[in-house]
N, C-alpha and C. Protein backbone atom coordinates (compact mmCIF):
# COMPACT_ATOMS: atom_id res chain seq x y z
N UNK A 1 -20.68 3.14 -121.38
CA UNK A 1 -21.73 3.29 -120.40
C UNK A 1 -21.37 4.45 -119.47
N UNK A 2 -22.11 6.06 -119.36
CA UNK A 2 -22.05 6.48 -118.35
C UNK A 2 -22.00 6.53 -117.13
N UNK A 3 -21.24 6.29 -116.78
CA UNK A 3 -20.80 6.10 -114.82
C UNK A 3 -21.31 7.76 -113.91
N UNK A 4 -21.49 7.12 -112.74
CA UNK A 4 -21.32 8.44 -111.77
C UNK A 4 -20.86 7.90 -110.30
N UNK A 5 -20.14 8.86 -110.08
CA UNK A 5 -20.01 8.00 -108.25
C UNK A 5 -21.24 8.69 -107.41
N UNK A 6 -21.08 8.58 -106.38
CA UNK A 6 -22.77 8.27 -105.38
C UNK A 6 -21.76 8.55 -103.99
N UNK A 7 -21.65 9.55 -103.16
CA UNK A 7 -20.87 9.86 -102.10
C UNK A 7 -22.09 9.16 -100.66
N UNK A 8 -22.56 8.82 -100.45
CA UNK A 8 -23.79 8.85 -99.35
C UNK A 8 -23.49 9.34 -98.04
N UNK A 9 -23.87 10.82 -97.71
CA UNK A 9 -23.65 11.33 -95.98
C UNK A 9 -22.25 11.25 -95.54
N UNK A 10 -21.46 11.05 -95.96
CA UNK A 10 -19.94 11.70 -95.81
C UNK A 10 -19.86 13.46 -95.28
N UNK A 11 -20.69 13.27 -94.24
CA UNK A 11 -20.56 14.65 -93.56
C UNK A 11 -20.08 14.95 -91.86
N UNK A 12 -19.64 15.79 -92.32
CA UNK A 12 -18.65 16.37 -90.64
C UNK A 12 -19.69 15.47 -89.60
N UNK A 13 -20.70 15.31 -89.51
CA UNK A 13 -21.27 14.59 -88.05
C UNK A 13 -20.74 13.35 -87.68
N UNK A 14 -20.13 12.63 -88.94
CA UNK A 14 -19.87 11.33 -89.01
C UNK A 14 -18.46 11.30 -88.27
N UNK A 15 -18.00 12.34 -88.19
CA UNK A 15 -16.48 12.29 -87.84
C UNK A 15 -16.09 13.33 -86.66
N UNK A 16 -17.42 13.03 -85.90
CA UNK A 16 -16.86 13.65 -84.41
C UNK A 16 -15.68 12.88 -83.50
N UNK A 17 -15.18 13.87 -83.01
CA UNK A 17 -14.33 13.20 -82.38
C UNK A 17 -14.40 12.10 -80.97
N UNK A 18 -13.94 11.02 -81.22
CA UNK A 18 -14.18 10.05 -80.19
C UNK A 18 -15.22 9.09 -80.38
N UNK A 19 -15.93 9.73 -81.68
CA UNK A 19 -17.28 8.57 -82.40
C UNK A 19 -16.93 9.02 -83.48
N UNK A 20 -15.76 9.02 -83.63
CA UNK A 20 -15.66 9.20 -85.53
C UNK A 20 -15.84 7.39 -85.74
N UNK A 21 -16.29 7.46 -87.81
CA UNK A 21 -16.74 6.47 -88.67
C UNK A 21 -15.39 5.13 -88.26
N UNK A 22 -15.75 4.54 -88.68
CA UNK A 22 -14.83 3.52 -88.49
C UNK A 22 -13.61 3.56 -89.85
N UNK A 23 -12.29 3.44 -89.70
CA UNK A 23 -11.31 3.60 -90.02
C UNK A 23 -11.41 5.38 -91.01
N UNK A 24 -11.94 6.28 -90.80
CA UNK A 24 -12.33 7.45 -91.03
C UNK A 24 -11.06 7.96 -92.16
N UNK A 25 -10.23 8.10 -91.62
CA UNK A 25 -9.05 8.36 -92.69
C UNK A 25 -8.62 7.46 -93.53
N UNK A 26 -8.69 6.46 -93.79
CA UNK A 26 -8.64 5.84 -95.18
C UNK A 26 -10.06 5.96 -95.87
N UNK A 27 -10.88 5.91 -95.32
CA UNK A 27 -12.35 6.06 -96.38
C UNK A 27 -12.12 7.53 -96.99
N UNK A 28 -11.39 8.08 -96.07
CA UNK A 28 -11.47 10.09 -96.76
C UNK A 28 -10.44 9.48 -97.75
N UNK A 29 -9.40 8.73 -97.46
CA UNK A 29 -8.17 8.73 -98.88
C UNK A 29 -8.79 8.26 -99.76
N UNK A 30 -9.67 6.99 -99.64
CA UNK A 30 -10.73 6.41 -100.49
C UNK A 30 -10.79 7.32 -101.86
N UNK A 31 -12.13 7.75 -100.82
CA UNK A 31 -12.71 8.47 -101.88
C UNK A 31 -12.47 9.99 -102.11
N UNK A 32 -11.26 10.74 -102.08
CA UNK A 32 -10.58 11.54 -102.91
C UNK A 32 -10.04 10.62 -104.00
N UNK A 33 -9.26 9.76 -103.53
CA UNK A 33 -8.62 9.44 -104.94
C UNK A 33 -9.68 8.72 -106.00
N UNK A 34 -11.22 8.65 -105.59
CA UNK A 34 -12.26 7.93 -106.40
C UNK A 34 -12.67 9.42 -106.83
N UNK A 35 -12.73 10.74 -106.08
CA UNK A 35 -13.18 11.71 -106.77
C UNK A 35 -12.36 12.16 -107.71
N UNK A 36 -10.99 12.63 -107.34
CA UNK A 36 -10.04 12.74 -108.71
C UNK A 36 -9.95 11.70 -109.25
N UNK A 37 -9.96 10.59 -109.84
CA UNK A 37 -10.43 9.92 -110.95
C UNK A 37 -11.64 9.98 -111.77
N UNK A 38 -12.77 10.59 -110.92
CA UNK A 38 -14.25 10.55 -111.92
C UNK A 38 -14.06 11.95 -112.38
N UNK A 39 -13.44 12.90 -111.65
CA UNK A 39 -13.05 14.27 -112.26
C UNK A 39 -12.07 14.63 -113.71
N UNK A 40 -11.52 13.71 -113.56
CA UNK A 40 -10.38 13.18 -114.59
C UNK A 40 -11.42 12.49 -115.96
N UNK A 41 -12.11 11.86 -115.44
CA UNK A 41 -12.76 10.81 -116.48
C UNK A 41 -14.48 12.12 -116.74
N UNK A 42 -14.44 12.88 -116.35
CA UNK A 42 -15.59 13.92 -116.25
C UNK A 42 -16.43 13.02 -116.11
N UNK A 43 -17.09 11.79 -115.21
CA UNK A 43 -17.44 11.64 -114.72
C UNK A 43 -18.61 12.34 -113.80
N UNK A 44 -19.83 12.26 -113.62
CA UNK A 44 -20.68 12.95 -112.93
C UNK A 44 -20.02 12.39 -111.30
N UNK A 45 -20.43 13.10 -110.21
CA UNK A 45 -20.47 13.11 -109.13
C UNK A 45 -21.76 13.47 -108.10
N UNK A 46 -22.05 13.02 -107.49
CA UNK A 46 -23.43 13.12 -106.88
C UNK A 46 -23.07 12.66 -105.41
N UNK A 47 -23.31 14.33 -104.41
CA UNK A 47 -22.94 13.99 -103.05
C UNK A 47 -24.25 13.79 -102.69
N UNK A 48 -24.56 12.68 -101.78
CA UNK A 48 -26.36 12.81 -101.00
C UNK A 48 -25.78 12.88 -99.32
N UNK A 49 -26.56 13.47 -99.22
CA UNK A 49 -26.68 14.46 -98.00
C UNK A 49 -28.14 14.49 -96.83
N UNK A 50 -27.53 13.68 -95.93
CA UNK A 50 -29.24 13.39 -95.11
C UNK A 50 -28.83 14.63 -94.00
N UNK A 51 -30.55 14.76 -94.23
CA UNK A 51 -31.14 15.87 -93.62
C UNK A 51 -31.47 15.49 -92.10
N UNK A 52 -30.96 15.32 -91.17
CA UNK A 52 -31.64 14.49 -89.97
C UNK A 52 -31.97 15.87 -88.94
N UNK A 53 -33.49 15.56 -88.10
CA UNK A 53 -34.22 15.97 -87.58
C UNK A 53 -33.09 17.04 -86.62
N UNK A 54 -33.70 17.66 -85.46
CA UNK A 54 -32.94 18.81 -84.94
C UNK A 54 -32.65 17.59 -83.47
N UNK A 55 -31.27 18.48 -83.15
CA UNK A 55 -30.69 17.48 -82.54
C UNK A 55 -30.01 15.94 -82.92
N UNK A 56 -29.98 15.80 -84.25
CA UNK A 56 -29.04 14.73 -85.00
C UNK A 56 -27.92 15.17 -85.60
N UNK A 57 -26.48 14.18 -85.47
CA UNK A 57 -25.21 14.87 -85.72
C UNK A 57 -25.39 15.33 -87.45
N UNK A 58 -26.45 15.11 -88.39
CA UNK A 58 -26.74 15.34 -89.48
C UNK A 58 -27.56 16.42 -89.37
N UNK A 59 -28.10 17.31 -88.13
CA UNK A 59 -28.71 18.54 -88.56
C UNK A 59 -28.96 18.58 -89.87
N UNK A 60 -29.84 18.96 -90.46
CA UNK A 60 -29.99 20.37 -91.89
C UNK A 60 -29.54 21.94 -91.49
N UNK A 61 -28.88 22.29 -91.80
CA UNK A 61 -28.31 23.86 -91.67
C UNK A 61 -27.18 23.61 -90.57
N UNK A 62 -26.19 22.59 -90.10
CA UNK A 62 -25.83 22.71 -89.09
C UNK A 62 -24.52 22.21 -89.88
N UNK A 63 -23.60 22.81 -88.65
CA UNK A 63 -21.75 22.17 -89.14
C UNK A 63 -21.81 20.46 -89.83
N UNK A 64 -22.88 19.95 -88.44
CA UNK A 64 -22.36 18.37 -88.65
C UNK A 64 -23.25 18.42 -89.99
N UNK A 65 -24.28 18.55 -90.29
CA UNK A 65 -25.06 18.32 -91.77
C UNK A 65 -24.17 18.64 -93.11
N UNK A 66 -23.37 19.64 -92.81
CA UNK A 66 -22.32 19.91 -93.93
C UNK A 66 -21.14 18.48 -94.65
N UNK A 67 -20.97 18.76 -95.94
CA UNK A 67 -20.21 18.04 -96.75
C UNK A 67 -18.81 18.10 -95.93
N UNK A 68 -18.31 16.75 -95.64
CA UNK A 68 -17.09 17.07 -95.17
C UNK A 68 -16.01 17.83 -95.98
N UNK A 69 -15.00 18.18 -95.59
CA UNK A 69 -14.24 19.42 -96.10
C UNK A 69 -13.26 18.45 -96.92
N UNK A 70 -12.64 17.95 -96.99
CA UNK A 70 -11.78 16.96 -97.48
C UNK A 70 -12.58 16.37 -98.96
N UNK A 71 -13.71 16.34 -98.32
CA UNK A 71 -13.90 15.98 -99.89
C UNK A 71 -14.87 16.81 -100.89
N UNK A 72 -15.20 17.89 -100.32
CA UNK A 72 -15.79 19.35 -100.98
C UNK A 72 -16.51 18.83 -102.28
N UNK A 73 -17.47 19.40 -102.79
CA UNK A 73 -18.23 19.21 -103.89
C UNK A 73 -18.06 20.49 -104.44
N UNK A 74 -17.42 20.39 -106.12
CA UNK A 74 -17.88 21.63 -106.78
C UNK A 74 -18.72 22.01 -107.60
N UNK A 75 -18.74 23.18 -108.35
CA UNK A 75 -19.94 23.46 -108.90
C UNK A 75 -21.09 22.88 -109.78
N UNK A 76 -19.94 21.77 -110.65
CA UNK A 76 -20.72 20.77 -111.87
C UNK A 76 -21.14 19.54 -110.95
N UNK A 77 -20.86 19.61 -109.64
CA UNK A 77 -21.55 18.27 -108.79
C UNK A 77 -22.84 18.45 -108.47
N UNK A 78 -23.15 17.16 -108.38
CA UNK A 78 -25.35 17.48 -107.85
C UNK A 78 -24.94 16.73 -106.17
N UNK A 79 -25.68 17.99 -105.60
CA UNK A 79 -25.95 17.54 -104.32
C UNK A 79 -27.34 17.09 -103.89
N UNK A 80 -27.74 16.09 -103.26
CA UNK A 80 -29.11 15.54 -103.41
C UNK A 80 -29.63 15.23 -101.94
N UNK A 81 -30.18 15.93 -101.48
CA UNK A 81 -31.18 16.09 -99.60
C UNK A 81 -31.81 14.75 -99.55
N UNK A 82 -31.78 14.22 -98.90
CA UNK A 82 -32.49 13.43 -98.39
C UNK A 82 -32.99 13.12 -97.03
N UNK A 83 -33.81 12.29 -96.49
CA UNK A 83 -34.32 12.09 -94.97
C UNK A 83 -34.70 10.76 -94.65
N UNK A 84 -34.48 9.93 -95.29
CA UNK A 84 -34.53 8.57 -95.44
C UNK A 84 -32.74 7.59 -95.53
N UNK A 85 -33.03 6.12 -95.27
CA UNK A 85 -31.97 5.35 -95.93
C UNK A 85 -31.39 5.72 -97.26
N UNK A 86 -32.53 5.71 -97.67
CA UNK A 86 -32.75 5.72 -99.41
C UNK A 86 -33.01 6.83 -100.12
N UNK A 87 -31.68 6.91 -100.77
CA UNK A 87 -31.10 7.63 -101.28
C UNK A 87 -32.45 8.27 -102.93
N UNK A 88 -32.84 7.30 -103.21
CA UNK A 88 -33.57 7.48 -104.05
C UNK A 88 -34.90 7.72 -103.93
N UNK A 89 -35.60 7.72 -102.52
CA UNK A 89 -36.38 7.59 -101.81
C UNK A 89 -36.75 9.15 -101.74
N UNK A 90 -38.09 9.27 -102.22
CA UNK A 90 -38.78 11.37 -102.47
C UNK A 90 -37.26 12.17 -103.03
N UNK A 91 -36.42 11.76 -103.49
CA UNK A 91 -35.48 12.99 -104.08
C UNK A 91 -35.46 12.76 -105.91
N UNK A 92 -34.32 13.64 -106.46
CA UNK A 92 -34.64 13.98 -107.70
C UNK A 92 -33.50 13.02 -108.03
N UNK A 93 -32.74 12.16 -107.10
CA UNK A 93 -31.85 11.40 -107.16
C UNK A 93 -32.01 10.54 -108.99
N UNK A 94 -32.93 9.70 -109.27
CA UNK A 94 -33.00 8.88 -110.51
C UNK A 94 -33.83 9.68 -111.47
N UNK A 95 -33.95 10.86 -111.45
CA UNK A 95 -34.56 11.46 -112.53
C UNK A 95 -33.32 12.35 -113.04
N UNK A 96 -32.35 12.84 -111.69
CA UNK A 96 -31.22 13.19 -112.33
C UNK A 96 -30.06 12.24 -112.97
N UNK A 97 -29.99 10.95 -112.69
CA UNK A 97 -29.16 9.99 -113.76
C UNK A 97 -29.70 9.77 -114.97
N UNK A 98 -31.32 9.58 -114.72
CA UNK A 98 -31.76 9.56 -116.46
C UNK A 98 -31.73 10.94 -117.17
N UNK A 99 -31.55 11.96 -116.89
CA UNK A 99 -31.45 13.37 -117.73
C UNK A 99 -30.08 13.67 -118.25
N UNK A 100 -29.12 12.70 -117.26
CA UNK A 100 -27.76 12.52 -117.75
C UNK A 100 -27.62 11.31 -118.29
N UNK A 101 -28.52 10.34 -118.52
CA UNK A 101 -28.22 9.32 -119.58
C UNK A 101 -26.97 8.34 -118.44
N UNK A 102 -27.14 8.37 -117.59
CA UNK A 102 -26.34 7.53 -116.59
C UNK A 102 -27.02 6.15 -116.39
N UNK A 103 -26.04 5.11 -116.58
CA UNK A 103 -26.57 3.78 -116.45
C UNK A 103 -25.34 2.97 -115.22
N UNK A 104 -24.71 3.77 -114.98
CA UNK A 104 -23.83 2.48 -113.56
C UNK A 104 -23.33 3.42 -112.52
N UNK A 105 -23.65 3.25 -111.29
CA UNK A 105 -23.46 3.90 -110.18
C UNK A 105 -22.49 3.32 -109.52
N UNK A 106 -21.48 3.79 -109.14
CA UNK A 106 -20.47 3.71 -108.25
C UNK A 106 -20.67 4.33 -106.99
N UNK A 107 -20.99 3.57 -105.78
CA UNK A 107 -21.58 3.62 -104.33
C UNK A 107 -20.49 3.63 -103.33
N UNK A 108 -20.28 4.78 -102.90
CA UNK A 108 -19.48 5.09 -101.43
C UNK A 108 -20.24 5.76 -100.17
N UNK A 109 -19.68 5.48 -99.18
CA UNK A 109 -20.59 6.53 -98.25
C UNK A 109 -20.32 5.65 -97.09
N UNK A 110 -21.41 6.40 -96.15
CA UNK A 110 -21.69 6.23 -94.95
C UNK A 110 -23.13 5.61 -94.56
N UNK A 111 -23.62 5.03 -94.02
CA UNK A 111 -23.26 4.14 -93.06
C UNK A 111 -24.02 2.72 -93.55
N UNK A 112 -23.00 1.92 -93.67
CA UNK A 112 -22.84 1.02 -94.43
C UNK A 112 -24.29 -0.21 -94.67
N UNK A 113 -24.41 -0.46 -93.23
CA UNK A 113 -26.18 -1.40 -92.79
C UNK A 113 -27.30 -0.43 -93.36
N UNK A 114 -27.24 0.76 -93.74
CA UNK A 114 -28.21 1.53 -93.97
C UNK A 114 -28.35 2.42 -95.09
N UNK A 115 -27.51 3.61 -95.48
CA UNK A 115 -27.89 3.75 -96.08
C UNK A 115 -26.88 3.79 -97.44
N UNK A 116 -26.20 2.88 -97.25
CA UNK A 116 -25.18 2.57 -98.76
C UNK A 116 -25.69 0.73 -98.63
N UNK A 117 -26.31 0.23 -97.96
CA UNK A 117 -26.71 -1.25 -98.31
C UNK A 117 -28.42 -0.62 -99.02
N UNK A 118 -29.09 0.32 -98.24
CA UNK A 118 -30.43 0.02 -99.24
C UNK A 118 -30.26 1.20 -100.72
N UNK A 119 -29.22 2.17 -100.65
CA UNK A 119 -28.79 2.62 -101.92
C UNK A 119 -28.60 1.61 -102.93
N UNK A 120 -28.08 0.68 -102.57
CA UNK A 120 -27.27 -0.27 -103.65
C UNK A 120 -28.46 -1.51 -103.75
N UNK A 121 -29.67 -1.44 -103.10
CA UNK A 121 -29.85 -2.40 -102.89
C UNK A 121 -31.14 -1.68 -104.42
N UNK A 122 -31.39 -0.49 -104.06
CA UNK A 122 -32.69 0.71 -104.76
C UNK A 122 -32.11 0.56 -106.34
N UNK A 123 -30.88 0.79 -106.00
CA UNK A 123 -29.97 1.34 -107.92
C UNK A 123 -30.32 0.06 -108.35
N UNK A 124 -29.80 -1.35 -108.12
CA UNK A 124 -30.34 -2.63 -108.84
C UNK A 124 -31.44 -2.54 -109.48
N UNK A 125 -32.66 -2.32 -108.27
CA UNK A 125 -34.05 -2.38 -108.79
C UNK A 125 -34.47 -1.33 -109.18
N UNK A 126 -33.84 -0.41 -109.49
CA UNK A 126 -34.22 1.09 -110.75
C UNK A 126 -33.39 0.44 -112.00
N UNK A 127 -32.51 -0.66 -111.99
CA UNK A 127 -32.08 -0.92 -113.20
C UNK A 127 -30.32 -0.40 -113.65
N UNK A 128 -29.92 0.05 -112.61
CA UNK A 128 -28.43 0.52 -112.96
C UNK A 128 -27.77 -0.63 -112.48
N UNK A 129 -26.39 -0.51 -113.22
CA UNK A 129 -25.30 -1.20 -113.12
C UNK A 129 -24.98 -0.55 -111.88
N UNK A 130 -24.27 -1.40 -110.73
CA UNK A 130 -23.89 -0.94 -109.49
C UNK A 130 -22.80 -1.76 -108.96
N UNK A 131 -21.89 -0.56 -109.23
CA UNK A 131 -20.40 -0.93 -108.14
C UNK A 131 -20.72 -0.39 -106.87
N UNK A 132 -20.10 -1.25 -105.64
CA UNK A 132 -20.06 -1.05 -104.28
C UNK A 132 -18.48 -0.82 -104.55
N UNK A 133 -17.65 0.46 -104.25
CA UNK A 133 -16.11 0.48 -103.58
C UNK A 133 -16.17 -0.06 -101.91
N UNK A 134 -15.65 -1.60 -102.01
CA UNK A 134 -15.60 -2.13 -101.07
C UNK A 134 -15.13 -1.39 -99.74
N UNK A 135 -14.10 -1.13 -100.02
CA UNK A 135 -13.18 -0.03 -98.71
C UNK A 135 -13.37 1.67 -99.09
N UNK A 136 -14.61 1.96 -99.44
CA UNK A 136 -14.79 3.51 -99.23
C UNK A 136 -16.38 3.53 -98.46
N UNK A 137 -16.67 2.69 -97.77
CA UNK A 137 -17.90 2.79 -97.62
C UNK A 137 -17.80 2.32 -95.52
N UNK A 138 -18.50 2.44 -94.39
CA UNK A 138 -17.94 2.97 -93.36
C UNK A 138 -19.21 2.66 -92.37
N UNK A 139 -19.19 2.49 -91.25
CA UNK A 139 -20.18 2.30 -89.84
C UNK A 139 -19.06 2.72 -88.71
N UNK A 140 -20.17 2.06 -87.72
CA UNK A 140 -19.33 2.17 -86.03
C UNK A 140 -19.87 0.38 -85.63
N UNK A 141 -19.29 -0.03 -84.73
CA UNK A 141 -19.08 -0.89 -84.08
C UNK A 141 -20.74 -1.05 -83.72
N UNK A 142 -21.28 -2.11 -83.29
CA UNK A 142 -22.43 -2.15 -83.00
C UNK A 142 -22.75 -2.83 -81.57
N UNK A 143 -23.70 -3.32 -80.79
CA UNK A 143 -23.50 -4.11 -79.35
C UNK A 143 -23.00 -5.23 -79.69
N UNK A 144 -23.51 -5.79 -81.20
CA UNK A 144 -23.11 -7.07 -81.23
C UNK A 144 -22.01 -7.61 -81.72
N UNK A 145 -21.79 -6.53 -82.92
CA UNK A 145 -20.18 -7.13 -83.79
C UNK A 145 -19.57 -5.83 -84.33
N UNK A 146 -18.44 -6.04 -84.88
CA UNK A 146 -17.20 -4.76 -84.83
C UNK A 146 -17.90 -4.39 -86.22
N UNK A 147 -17.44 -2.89 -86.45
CA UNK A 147 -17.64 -2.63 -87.85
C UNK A 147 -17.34 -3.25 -88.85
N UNK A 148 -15.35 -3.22 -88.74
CA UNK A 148 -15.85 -4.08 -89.65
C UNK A 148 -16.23 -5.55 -90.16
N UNK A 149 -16.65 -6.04 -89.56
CA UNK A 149 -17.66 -7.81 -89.07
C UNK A 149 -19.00 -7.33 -89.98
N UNK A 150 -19.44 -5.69 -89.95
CA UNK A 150 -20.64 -5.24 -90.45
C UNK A 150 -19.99 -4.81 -92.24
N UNK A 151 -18.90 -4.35 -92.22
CA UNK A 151 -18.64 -4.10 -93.67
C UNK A 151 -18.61 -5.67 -94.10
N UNK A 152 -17.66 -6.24 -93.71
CA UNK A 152 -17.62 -7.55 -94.74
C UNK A 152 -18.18 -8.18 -94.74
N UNK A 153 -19.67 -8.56 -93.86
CA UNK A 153 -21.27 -9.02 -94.22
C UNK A 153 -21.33 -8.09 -95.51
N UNK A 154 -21.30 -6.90 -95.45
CA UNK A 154 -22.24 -6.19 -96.31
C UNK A 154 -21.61 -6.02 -97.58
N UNK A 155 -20.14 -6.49 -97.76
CA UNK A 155 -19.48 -6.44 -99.57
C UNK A 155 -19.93 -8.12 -99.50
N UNK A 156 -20.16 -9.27 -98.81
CA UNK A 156 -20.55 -10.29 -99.27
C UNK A 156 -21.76 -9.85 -99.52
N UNK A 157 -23.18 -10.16 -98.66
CA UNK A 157 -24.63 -10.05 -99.07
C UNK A 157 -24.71 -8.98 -100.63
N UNK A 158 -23.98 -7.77 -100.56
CA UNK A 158 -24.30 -6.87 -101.46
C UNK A 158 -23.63 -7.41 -102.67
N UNK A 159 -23.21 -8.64 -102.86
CA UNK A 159 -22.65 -8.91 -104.12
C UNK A 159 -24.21 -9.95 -105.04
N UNK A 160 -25.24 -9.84 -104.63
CA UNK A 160 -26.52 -9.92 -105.45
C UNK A 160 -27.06 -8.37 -106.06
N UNK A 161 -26.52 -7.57 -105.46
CA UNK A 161 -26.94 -6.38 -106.25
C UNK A 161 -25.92 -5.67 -106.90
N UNK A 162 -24.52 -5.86 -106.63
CA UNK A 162 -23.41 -5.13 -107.11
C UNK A 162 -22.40 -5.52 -107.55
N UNK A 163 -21.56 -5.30 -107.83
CA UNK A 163 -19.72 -5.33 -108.18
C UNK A 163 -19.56 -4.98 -107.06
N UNK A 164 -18.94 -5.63 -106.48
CA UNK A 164 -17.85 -5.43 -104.93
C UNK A 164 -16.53 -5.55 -104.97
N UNK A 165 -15.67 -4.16 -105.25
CA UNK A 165 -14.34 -4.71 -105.60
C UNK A 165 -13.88 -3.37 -105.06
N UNK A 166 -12.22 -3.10 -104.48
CA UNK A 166 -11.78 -2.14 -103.62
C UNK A 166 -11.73 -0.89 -104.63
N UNK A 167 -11.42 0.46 -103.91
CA UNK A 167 -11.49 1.43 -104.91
C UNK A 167 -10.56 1.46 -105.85
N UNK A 168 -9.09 1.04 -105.41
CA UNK A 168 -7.84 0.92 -106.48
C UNK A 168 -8.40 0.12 -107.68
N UNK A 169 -9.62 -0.41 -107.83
CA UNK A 169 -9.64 -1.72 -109.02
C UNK A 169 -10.71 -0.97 -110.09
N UNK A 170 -11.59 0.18 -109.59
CA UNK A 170 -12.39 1.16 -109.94
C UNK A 170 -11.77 1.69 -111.20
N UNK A 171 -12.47 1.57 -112.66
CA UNK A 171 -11.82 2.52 -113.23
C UNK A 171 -13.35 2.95 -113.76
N UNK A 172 -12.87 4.50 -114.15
CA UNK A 172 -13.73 5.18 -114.27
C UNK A 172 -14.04 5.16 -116.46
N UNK A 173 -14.82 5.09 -116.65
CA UNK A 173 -14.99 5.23 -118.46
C UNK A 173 -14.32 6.81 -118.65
N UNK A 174 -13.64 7.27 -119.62
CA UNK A 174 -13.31 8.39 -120.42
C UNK A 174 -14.03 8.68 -121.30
């Protein structure tokens, strides 16, 4: 079964300083060592990238809108715009897994209540196999409960639409 990983908004805005993502440097170790493995396994890769309005730390054309540097996308990667939660939502997102014959998505990203819970929630009901990497995926603290109080709601609830298992347990098909 063709695999691809799914990066969601892993961009410099997320990691300002003093409101950086919640535990920020292990999600970056995360998912390098999930990208050199799907690189290894030639694996597709697919960074999505939200476009947020002017004046959002996601700008379009702006530092914070950029791919964080640590985890760089190269040339055989699809980068995919979006302006929504949902990842699949007006982009070329599921027309480019079916042209690659891709049937199981491996889901990392940012920010976890939004738009890596309705990613994972979209890939189910388009019909893909869907891993959640439990510990590569990331929020901030909220008024009411700590981040992560919000991740581990969201690898329980998201286990009706996914595989929820840490990235070390991830193996990629050859």
């Amino acid at each position: 079964m063709k695999q691809a990983l799914l990066i969601i908004d892993v961009q410099n805005g997320m990691f300002n300083v003093g409101n950086e993502v919640y535990k920020s440097v292990s999600l970056l170790e995360n998912l390098e060592r999930l990208i050199n493995q799907a690189r290894l396994a030639e694996a597709s890769i697919f960074y999505i990238q939200h476009n947020g309005p002017v004046g959002h730390p996601l700008e379009y054309g702006t530092k914070g809108g950029e791919i964080h540097p640590n985890i760089s996308p190269r040339n055989q990667d699809v980068i995919i715009q979006k302006t929504t939660p949902d990842a699949f939502f007006k982009t070329a997102l599921e027309n480019e897994m079916k042209t690659r014959g891709i049937e199981h998505l491996i889901i990392t990203g940012i920010q976890t209540e939004a738009c890596v819970d309705t990613t994972c929630r979209r890939a189910f009901s388009a019909g893909f196999q869907v891993t959640l990497a439990s510990d590569a995926h990331s929020t901030w603290n909220s008024g009411e409960i700590t981040a992560q109080q919000i991740i581990n709601h969201h690898n329980s609830v998201l286990r009706w639409f996914a595989t929820v298992i840490p990235s070390t347990e991830i193996i990629f098909n050859t």
